[in-house]
PDB file of N, CA and C in Angstrom:
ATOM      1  N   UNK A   1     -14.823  12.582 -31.849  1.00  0.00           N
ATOM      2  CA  UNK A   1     -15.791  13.529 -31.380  1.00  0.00           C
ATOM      3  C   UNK A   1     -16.081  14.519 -32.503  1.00  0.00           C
ATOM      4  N   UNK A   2     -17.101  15.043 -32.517  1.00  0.00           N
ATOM      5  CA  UNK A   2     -17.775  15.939 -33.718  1.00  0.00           C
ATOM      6  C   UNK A   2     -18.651  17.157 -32.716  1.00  0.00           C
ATOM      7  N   UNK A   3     -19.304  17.755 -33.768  1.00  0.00           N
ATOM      8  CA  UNK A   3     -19.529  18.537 -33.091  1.00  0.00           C
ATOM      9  C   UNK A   3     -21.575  18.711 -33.841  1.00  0.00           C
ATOM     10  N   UNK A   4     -22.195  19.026 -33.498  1.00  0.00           N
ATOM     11  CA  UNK A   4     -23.484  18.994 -34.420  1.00  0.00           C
ATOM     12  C   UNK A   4     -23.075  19.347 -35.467  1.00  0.00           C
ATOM     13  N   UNK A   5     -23.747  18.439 -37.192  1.00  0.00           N
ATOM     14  CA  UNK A   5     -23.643  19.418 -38.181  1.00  0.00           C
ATOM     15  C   UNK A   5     -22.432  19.138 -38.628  1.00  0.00           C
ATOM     16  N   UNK A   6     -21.448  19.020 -37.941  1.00  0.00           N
ATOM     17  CA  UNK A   6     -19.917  18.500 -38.513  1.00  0.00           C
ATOM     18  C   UNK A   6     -20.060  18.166 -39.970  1.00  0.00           C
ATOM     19  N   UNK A   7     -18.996  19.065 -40.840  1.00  0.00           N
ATOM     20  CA  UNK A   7     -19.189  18.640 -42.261  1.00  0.00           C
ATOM     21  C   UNK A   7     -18.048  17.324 -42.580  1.00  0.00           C
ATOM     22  N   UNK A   8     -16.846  17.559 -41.855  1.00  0.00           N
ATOM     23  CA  UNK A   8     -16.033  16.358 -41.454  1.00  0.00           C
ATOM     24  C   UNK A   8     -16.522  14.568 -40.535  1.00  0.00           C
ATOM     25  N   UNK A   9     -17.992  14.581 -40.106  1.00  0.00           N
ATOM     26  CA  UNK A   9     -17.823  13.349 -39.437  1.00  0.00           C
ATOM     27  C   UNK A   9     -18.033  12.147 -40.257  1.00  0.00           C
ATOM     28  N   UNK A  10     -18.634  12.403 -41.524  1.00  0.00           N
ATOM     29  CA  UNK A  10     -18.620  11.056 -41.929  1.00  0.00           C
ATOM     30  C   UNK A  10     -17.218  10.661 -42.646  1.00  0.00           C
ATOM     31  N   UNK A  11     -16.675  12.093 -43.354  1.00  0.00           N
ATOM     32  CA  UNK A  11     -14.976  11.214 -43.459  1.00  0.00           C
ATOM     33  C   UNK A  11     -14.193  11.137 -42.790  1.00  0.00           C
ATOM     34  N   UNK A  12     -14.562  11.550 -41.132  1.00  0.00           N
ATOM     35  CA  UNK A  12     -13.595  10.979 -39.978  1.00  0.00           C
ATOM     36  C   UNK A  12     -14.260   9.463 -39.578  1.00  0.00           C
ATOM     37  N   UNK A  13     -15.065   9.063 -39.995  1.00  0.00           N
ATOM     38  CA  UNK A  13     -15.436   7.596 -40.096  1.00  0.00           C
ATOM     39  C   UNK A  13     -14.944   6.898 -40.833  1.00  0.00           C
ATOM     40  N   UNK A  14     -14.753   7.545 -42.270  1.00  0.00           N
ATOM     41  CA  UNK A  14     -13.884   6.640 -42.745  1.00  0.00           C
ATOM     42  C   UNK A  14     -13.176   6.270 -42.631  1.00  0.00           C
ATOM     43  N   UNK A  15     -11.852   7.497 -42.814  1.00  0.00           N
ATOM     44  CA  UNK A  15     -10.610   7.614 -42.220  1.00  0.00           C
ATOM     45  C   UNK A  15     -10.277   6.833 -41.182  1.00  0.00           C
ATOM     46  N   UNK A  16     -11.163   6.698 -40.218  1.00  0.00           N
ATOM     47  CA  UNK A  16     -10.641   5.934 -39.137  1.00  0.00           C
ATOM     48  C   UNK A  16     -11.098   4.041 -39.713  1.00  0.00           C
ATOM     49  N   UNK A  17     -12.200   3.783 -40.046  1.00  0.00           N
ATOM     50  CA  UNK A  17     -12.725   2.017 -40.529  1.00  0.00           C
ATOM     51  C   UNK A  17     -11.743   1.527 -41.612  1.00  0.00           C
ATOM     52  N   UNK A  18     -11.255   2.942 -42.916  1.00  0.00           N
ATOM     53  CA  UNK A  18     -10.126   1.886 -43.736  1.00  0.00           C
ATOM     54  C   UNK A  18      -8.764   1.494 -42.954  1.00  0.00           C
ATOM     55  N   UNK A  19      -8.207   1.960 -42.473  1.00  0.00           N
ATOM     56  CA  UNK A  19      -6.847   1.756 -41.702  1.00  0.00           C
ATOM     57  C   UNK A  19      -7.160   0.315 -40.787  1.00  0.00           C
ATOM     58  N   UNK A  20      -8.066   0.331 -40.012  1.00  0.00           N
ATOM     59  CA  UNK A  20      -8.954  -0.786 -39.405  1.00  0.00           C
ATOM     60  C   UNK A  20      -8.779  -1.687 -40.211  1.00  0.00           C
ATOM     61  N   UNK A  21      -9.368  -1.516 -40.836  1.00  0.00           N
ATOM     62  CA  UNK A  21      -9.453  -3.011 -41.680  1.00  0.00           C
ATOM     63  C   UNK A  21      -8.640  -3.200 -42.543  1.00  0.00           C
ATOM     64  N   UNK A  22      -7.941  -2.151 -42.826  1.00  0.00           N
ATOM     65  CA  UNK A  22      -6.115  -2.241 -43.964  1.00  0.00           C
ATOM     66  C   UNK A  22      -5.170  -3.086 -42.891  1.00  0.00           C
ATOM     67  N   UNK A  23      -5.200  -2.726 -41.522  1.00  0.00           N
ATOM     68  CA  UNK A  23      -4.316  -3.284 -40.625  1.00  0.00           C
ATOM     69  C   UNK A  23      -4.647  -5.014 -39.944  1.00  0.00           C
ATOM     70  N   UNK A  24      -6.106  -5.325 -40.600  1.00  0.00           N
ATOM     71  CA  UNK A  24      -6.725  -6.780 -39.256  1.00  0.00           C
ATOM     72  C   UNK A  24      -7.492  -6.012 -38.202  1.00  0.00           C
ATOM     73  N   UNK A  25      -7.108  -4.952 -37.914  1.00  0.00           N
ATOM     74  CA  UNK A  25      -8.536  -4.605 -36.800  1.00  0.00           C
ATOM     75  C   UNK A  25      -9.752  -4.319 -37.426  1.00  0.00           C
ATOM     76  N   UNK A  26     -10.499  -4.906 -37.973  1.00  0.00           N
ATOM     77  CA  UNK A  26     -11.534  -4.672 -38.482  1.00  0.00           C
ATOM     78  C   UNK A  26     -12.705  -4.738 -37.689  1.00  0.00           C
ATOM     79  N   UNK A  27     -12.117  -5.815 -36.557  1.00  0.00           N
ATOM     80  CA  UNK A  27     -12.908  -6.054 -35.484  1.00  0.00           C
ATOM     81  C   UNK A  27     -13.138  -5.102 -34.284  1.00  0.00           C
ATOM     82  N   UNK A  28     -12.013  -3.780 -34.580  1.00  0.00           N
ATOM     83  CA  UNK A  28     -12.300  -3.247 -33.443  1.00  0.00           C
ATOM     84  C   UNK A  28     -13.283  -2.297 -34.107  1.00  0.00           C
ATOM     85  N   UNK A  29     -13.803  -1.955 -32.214  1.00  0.00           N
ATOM     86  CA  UNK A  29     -14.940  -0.990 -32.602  1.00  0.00           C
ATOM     87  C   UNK A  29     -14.573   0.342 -32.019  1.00  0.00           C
ATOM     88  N   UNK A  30     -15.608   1.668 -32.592  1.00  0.00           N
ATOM     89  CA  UNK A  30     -15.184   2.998 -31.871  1.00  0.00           C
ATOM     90  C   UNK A  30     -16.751   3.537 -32.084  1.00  0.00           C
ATOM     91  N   UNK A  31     -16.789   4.608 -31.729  1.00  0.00           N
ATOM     92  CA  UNK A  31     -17.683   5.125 -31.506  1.00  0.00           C
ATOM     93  C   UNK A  31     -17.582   7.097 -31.865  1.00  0.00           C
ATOM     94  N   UNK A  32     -18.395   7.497 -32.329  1.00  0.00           N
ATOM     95  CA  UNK A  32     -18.522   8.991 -32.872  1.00  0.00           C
ATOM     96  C   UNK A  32     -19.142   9.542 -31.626  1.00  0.00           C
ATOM     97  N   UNK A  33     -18.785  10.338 -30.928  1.00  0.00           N
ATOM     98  CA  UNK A  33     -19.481  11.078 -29.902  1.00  0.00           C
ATOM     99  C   UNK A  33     -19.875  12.468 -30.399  1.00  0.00           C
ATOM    100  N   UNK A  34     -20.878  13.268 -30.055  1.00  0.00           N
ATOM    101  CA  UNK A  34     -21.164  14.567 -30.592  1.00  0.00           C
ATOM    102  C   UNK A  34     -21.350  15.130 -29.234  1.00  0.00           C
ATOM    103  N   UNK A  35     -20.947  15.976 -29.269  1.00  0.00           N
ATOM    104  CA  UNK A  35     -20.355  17.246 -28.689  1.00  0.00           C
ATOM    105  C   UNK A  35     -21.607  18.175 -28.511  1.00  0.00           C
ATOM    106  N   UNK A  36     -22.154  18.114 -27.051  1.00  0.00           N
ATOM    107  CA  UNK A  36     -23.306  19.321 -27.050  1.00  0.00           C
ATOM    108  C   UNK A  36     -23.118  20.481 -26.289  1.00  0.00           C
ATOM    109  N   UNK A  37     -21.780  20.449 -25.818  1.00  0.00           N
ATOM    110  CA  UNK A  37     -21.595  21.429 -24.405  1.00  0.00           C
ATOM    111  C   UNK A  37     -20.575  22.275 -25.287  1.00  0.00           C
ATOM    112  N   UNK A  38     -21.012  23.769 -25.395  1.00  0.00           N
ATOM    113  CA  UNK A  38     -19.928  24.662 -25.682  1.00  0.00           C
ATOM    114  C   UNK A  38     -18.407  24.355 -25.025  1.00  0.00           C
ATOM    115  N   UNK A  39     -18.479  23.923 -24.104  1.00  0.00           N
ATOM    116  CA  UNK A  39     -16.911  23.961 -23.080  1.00  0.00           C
ATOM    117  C   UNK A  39     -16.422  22.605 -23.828  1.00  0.00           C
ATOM    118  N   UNK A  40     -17.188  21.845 -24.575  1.00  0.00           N
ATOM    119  CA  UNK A  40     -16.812  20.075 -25.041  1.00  0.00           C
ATOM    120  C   UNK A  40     -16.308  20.768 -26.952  1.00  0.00           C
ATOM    121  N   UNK A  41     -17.561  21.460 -27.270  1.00  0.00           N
ATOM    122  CA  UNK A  41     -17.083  21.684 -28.473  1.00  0.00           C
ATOM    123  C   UNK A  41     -15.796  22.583 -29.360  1.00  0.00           C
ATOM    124  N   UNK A  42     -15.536  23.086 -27.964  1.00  0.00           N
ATOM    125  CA  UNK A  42     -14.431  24.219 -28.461  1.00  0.00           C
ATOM    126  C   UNK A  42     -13.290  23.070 -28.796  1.00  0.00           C
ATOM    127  N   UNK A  43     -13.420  22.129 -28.339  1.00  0.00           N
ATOM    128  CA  UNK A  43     -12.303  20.561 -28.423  1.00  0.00           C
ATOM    129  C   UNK A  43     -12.200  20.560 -30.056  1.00  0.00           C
ATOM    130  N   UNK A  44     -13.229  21.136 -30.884  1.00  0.00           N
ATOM    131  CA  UNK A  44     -13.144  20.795 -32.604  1.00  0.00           C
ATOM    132  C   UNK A  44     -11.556  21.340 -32.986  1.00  0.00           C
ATOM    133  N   UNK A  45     -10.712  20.643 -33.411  1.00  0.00           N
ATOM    134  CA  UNK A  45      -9.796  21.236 -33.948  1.00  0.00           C
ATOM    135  C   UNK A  45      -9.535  20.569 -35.435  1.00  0.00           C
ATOM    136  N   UNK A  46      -8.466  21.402 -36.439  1.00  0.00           N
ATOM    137  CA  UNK A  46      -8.446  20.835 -37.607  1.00  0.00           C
ATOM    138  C   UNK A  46      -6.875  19.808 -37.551  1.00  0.00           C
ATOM    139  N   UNK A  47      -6.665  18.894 -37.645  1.00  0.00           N
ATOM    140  CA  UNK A  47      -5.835  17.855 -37.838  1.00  0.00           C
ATOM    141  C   UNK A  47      -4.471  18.514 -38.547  1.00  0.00           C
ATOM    142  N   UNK A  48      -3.519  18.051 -37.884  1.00  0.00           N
ATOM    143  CA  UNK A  48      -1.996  18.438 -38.358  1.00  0.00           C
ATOM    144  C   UNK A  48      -1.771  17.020 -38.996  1.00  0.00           C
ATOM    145  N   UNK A  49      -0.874  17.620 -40.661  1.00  0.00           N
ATOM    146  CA  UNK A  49      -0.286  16.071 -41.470  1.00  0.00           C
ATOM    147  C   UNK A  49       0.446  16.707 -41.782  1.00  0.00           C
ATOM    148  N   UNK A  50       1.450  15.915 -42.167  1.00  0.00           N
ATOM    149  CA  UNK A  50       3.058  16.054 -42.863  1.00  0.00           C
ATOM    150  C   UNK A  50       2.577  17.040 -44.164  1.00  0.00           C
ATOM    151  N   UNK A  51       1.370  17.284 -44.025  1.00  0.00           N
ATOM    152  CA  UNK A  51       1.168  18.270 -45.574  1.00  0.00           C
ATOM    153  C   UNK A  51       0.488  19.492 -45.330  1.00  0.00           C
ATOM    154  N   UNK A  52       0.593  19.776 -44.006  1.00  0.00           N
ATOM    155  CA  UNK A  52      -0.162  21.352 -43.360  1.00  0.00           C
ATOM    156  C   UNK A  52      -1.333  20.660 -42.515  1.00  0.00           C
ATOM    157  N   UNK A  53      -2.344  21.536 -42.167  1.00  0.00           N
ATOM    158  CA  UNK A  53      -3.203  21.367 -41.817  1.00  0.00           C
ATOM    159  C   UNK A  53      -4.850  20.733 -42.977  1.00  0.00           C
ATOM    160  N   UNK A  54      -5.102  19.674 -42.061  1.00  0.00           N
ATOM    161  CA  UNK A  54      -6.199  18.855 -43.119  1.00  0.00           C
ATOM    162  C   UNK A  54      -7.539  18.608 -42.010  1.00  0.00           C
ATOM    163  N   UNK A  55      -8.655  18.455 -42.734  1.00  0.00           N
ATOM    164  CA  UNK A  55     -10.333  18.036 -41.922  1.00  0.00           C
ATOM    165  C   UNK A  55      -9.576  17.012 -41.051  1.00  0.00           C
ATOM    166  N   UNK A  56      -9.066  16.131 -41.586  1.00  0.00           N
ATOM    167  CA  UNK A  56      -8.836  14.754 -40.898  1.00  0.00           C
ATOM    168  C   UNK A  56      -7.780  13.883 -41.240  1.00  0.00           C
ATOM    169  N   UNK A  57      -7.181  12.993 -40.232  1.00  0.00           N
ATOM    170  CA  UNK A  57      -5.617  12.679 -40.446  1.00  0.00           C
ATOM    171  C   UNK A  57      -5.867  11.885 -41.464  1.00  0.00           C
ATOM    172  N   UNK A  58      -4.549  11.792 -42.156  1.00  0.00           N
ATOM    173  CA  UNK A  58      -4.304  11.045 -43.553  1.00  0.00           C
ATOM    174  C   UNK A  58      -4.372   9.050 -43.335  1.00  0.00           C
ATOM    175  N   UNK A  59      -4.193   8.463 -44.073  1.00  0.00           N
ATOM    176  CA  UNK A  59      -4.648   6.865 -43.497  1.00  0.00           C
ATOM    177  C   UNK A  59      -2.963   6.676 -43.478  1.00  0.00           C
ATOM    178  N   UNK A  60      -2.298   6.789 -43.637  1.00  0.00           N
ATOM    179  CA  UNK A  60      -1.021   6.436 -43.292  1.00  0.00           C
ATOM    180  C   UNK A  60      -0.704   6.910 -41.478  1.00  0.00           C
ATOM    181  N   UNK A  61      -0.691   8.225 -41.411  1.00  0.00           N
ATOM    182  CA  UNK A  61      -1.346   8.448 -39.911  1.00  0.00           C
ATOM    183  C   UNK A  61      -1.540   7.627 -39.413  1.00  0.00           C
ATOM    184  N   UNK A  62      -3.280   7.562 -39.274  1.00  0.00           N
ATOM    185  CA  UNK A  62      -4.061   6.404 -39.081  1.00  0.00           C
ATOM    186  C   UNK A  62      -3.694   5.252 -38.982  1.00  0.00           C
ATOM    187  N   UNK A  63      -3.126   4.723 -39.880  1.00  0.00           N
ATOM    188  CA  UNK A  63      -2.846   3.017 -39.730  1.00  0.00           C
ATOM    189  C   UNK A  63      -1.416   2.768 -38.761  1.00  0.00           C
ATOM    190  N   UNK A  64      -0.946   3.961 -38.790  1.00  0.00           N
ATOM    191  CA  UNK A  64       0.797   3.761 -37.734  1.00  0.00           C
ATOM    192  C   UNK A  64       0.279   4.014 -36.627  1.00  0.00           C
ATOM    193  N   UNK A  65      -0.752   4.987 -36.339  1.00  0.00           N
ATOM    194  CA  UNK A  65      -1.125   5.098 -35.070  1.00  0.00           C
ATOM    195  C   UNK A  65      -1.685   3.744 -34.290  1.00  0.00           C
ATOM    196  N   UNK A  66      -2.829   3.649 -35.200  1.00  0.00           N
ATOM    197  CA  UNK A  66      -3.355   1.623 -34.458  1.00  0.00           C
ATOM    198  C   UNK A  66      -2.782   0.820 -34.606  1.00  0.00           C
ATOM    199  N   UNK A  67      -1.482   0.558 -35.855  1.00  0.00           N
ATOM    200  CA  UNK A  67      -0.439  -0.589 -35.474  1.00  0.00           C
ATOM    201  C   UNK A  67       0.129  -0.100 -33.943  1.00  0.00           C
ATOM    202  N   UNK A  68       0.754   1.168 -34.019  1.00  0.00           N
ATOM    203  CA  UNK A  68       1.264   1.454 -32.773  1.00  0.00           C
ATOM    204  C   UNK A  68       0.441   0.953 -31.413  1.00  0.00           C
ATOM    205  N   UNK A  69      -0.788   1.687 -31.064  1.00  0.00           N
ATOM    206  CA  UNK A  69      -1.667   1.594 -29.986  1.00  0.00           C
ATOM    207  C   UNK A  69      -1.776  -0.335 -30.225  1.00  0.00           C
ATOM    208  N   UNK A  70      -2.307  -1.202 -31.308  1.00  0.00           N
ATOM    209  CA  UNK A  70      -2.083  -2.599 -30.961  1.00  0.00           C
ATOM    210  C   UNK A  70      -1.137  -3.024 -30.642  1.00  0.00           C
ATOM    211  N   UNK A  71       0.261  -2.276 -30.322  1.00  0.00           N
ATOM    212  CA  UNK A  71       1.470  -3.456 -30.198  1.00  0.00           C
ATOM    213  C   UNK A  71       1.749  -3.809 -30.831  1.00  0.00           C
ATOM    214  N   UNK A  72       1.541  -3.693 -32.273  1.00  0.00           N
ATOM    215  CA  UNK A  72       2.097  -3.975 -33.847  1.00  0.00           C
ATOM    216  C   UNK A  72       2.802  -3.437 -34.762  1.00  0.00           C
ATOM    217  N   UNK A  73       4.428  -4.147 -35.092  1.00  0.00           N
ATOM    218  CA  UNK A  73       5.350  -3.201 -35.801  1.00  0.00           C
ATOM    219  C   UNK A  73       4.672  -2.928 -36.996  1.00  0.00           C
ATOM    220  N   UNK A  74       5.109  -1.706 -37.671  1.00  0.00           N
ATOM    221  CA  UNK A  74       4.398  -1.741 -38.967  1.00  0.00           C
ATOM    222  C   UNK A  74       5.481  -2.132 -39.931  1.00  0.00           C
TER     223      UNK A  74
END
């Protein structure tokens, strides 16, 4: 989810398609939703990593999270 204007959504696209396709899900799909309702957008938050706070999670993150969510040891 983004929010209008988001200076983060196209490298939360990334972030999320390399891990995808680093892992075999290349096939899965997702979708960017934008956020038009003040009560939806206050949801923007900045991402926690093992290195402080970042725009968007790191691909190591990323790729343990969708091995995880597929049922796949990493």
């Amino acid at each position: 989810m983004v929010v209008p204007d988001c200076p983060y959504h196209q490298l939360g696209e990334e972030r999320v398609r390399r891990p995808l396709d680093d892992t075999h899900l290349s096939t899965a799909e997702f979708t960017t939703r934008v956020l038009v309702e003040q009560a939806e957008a206050e949801s923007c938050w900045i991402c926690r990593t093992p290195h402080g706070p970042a725009e968007a999670w790191g691909l190591d993150q990323l790729r343990q999270a969708l091995l995880t969510a597929a049922g796949t040891v990493a």
